[in-house]
N, C-alpha and C. Protein backbone atom coordinates (compact mmCIF):
# COMPACT_ATOMS: atom_id res chain seq x y z
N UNK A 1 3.34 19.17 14.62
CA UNK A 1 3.40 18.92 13.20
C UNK A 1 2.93 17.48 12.92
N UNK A 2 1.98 17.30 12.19
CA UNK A 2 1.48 16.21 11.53
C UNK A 2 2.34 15.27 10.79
N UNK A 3 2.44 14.21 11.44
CA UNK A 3 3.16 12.87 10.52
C UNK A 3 2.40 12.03 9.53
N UNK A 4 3.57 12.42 8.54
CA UNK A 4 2.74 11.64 6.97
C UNK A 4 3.03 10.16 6.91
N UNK A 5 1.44 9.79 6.73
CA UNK A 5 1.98 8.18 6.73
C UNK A 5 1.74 7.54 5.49
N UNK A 6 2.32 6.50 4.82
CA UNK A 6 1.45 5.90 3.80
C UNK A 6 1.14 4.63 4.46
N UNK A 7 -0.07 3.79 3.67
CA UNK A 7 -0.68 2.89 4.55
C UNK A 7 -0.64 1.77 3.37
N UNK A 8 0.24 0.80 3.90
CA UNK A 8 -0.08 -0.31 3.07
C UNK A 8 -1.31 -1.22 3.02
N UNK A 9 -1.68 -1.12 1.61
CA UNK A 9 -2.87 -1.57 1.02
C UNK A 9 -3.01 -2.76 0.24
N UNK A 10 -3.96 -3.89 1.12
CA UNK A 10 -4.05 -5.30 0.41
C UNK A 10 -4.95 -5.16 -0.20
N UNK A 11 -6.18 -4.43 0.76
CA UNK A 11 -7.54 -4.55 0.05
C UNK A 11 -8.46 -5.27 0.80
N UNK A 12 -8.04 -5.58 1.64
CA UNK A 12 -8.99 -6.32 2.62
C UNK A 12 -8.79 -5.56 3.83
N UNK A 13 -9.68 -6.55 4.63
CA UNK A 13 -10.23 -5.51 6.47
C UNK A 13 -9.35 -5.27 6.80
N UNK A 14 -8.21 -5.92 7.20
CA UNK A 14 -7.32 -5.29 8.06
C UNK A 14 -6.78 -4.32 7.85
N UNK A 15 -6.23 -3.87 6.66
CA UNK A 15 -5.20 -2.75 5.79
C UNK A 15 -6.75 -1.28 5.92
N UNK A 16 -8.10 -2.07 5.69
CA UNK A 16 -8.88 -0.91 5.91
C UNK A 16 -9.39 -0.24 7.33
N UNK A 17 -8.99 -1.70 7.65
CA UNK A 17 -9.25 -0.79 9.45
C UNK A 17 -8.09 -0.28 10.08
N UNK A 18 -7.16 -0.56 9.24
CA UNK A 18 -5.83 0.48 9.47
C UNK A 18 -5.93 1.88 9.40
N UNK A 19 -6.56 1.70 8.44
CA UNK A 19 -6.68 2.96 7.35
C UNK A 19 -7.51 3.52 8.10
N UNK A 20 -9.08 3.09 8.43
CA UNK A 20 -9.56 3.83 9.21
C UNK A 20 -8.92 4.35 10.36
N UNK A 21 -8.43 3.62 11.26
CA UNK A 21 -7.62 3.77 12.71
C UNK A 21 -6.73 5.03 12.59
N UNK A 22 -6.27 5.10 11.25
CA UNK A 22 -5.26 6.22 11.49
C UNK A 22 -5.73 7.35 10.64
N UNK A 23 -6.68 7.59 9.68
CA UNK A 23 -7.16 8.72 9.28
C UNK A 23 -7.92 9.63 10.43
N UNK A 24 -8.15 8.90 11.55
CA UNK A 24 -9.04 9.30 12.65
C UNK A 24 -7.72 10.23 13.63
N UNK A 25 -6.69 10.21 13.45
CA UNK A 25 -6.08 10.70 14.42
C UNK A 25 -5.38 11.94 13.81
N UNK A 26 -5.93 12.82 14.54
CA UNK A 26 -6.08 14.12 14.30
C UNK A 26 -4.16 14.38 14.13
N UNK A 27 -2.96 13.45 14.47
CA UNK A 27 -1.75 13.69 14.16
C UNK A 27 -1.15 12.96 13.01
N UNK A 28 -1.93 12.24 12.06
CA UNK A 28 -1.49 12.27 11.57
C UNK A 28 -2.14 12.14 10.05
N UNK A 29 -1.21 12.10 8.69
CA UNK A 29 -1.75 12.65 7.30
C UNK A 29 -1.56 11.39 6.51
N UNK A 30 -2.88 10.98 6.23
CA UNK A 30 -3.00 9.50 4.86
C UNK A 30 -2.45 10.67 3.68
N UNK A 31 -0.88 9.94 3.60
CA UNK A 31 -0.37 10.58 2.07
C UNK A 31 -0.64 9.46 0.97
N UNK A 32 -1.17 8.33 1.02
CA UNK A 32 -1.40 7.37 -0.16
C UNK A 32 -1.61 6.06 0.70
N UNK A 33 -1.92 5.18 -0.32
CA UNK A 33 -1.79 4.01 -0.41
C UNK A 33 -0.60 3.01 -1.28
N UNK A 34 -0.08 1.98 -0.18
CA UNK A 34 1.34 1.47 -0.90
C UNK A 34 0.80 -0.09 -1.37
N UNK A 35 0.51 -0.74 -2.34
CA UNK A 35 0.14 -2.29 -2.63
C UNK A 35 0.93 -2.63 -3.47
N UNK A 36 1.10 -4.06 -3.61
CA UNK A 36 1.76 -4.74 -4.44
C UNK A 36 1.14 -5.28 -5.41
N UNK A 37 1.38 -5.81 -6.46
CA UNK A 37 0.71 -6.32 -8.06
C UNK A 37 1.19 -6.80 -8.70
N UNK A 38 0.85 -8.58 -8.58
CA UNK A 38 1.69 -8.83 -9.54
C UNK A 38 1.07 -9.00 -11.08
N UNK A 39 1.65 -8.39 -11.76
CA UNK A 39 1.71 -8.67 -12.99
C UNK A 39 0.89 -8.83 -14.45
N UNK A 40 0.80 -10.43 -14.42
CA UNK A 40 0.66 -11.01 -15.12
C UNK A 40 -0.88 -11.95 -14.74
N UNK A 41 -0.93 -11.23 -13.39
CA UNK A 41 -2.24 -11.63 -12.92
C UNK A 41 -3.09 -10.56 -13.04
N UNK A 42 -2.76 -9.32 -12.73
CA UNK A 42 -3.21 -8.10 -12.53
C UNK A 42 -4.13 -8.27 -11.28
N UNK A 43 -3.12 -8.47 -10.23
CA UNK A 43 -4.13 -8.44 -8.86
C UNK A 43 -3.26 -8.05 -7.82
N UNK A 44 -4.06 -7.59 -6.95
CA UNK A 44 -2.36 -7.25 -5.36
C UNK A 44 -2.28 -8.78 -5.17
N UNK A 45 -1.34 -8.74 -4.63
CA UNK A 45 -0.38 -10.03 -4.33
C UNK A 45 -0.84 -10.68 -2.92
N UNK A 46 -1.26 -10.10 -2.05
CA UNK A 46 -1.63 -10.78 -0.52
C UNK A 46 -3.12 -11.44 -1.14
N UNK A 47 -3.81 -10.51 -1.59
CA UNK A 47 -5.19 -11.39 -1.40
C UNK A 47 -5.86 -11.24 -2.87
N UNK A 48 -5.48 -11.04 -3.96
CA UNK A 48 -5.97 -11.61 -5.08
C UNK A 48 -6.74 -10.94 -5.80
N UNK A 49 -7.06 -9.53 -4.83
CA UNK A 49 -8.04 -8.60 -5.67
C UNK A 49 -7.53 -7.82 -7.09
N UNK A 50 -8.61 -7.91 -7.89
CA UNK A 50 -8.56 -7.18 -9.54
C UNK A 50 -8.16 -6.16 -9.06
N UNK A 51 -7.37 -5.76 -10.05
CA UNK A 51 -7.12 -4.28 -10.46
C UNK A 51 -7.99 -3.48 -10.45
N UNK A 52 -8.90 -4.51 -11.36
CA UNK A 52 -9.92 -2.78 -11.28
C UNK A 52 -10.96 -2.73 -10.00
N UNK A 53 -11.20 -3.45 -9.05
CA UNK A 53 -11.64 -3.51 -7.95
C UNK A 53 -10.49 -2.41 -6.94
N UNK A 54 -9.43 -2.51 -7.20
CA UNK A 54 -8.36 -1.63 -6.39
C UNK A 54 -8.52 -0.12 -6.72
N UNK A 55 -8.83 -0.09 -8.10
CA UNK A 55 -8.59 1.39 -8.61
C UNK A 55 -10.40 1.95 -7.93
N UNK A 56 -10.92 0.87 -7.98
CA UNK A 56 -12.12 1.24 -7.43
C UNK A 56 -12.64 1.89 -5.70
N UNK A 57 -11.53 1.12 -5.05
CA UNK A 57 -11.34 1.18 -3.85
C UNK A 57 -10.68 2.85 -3.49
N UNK A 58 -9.30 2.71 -4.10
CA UNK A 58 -8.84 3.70 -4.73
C UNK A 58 -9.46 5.50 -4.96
N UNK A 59 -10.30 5.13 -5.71
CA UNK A 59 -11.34 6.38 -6.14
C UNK A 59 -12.41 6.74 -4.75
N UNK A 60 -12.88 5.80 -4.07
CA UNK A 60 -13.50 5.91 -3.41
C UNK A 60 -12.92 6.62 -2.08
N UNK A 61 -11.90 6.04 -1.50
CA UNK A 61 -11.15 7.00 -0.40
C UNK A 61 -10.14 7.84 -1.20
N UNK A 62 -9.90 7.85 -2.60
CA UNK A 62 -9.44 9.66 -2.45
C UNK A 62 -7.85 9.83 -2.11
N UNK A 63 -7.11 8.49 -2.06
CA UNK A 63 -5.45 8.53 -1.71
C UNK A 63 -5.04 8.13 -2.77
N UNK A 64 -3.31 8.57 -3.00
CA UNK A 64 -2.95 8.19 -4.03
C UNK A 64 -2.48 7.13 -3.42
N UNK A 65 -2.33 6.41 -5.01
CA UNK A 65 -2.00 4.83 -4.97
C UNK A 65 -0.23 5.17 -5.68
N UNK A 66 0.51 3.97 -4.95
CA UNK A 66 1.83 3.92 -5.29
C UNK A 66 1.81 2.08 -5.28
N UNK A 67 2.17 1.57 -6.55
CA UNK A 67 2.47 0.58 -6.85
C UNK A 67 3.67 -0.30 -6.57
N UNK A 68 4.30 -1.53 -6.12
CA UNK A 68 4.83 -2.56 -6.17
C UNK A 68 4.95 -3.11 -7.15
N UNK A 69 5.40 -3.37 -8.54
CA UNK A 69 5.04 -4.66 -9.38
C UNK A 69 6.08 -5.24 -9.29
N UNK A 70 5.44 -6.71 -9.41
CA UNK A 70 6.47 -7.77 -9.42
C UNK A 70 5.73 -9.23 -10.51
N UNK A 71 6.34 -9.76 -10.51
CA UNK A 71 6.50 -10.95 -11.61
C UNK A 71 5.57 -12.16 -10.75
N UNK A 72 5.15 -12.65 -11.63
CA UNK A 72 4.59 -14.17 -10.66
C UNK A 72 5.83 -15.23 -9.50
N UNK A 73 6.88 -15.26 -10.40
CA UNK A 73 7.50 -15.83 -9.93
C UNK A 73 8.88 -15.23 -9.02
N UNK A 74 8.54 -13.82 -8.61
CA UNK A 74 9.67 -13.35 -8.35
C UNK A 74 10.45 -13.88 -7.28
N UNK A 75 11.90 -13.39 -7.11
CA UNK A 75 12.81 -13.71 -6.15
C UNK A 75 12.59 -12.57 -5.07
N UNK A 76 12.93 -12.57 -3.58
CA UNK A 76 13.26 -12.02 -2.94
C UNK A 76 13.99 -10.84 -3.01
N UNK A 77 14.67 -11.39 -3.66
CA UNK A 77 16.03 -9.65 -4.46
C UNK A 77 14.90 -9.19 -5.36
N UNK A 78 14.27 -9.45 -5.92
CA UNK A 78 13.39 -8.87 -7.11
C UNK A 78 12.61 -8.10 -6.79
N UNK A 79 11.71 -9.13 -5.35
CA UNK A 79 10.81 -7.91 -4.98
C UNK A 79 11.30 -6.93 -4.11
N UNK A 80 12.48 -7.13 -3.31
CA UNK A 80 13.24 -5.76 -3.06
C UNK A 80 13.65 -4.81 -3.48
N UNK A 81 14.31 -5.10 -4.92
CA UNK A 81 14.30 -3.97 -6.01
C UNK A 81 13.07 -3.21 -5.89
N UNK A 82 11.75 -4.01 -6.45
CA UNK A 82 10.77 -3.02 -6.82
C UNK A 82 10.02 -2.35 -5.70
N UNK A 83 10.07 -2.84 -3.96
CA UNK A 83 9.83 -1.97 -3.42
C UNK A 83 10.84 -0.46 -3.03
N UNK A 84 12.30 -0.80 -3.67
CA UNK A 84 12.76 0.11 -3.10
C UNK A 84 12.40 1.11 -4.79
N UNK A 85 12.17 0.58 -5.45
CA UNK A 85 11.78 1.35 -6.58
C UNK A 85 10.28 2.26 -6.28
N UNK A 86 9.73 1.98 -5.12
CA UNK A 86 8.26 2.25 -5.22
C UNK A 86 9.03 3.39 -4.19
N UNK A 87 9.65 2.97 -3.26
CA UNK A 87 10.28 4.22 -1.99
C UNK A 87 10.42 5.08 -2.80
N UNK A 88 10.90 5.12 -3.68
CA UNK A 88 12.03 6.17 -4.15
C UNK A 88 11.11 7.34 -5.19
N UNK A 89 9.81 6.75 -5.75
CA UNK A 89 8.24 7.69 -6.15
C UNK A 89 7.93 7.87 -5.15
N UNK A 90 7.99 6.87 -3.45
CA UNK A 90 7.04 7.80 -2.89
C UNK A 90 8.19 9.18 -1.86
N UNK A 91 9.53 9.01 -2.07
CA UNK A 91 10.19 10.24 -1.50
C UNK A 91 10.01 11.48 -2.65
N UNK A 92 9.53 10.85 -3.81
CA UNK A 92 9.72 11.74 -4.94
C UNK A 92 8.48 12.81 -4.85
N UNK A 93 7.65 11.80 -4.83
CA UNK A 93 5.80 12.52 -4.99
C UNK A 93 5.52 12.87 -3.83
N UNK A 94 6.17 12.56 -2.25
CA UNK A 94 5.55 12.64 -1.24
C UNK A 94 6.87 12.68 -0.52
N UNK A 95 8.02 13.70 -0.27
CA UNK A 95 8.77 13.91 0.43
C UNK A 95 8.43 13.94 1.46
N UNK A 96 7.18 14.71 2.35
CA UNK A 96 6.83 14.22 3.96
C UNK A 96 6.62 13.29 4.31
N UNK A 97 6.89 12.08 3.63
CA UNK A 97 6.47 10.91 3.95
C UNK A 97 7.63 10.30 4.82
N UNK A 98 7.41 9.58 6.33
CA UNK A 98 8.40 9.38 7.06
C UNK A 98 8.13 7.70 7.71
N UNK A 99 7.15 7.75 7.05
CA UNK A 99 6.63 6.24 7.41
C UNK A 99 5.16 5.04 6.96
N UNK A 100 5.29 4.07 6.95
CA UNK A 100 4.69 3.17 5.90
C UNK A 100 4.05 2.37 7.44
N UNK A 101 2.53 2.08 7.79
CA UNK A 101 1.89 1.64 8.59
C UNK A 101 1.14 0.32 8.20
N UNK A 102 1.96 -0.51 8.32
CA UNK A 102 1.56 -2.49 8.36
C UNK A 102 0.47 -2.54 9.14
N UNK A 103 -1.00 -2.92 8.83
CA UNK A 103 -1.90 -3.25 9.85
C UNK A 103 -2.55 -4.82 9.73
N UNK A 104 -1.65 -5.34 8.98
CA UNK A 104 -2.11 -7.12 8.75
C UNK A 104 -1.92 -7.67 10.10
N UNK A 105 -2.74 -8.71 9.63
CA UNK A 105 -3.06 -9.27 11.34
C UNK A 105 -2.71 -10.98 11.06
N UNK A 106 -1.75 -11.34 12.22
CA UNK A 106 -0.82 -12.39 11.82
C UNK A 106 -1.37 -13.72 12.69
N UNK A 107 -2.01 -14.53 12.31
CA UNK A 107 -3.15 -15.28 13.57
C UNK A 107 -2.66 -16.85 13.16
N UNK A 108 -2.36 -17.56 14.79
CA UNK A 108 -1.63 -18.36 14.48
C UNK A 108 -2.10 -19.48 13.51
N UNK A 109 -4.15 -19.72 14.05
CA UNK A 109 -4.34 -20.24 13.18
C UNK A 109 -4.60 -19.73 11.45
């Protein structure tokens, strides 16, 4: 049985060569994409990309998108709320979903 993953989405290489890496494996199922946004910028939060560059990205591979929003200035508790607010659409819209795949790449320099 195929494991559903969602793949968190910055928008840049790494999150896409995630994405690639694991759409390739015949075990398991891209149920969406998970990014964050804040706000008042209207951009994901790791690397700054527009909205509408995302929805663009978006359309092009064909996953649904599940949102994060948060505030410019949020707190820690804040943005915990709203990811557990985002869990809780994606157990809703995507009950096989059993796991969320981090492919950022953490380099010392």
């Amino acid at each position: 049985m195929p494991e559903h993953i969602v793949v968190s989405w910055s928008g840049g290489k790494d999150s896409a060569l995630t994405l690639q890496h694991l759409s390739r494996a015949p075990s398991i199922v891209i149920a969406g994409l998970l990014t964050t946004i804040t706000r008042d910028y209207d951009r994901i939060s790791i690397h700054g990309v527009r909205r509408r560059l995302l929805a663009a990205q978006v359309r092009a591979l064909g996953y649904p998108l599940f949102e994060v929003e948060i505030e410019p200035s949020c707190t820690n508790d804040q943005y915990e709320g709203a990811f557990r607010s985002a869990m809780a659409r994606i157990r809703a819209e995507a009950p096989q979903v059993t796991t969320i795949a981090f492919g950022d790449l953490f380099l010392e320099d």
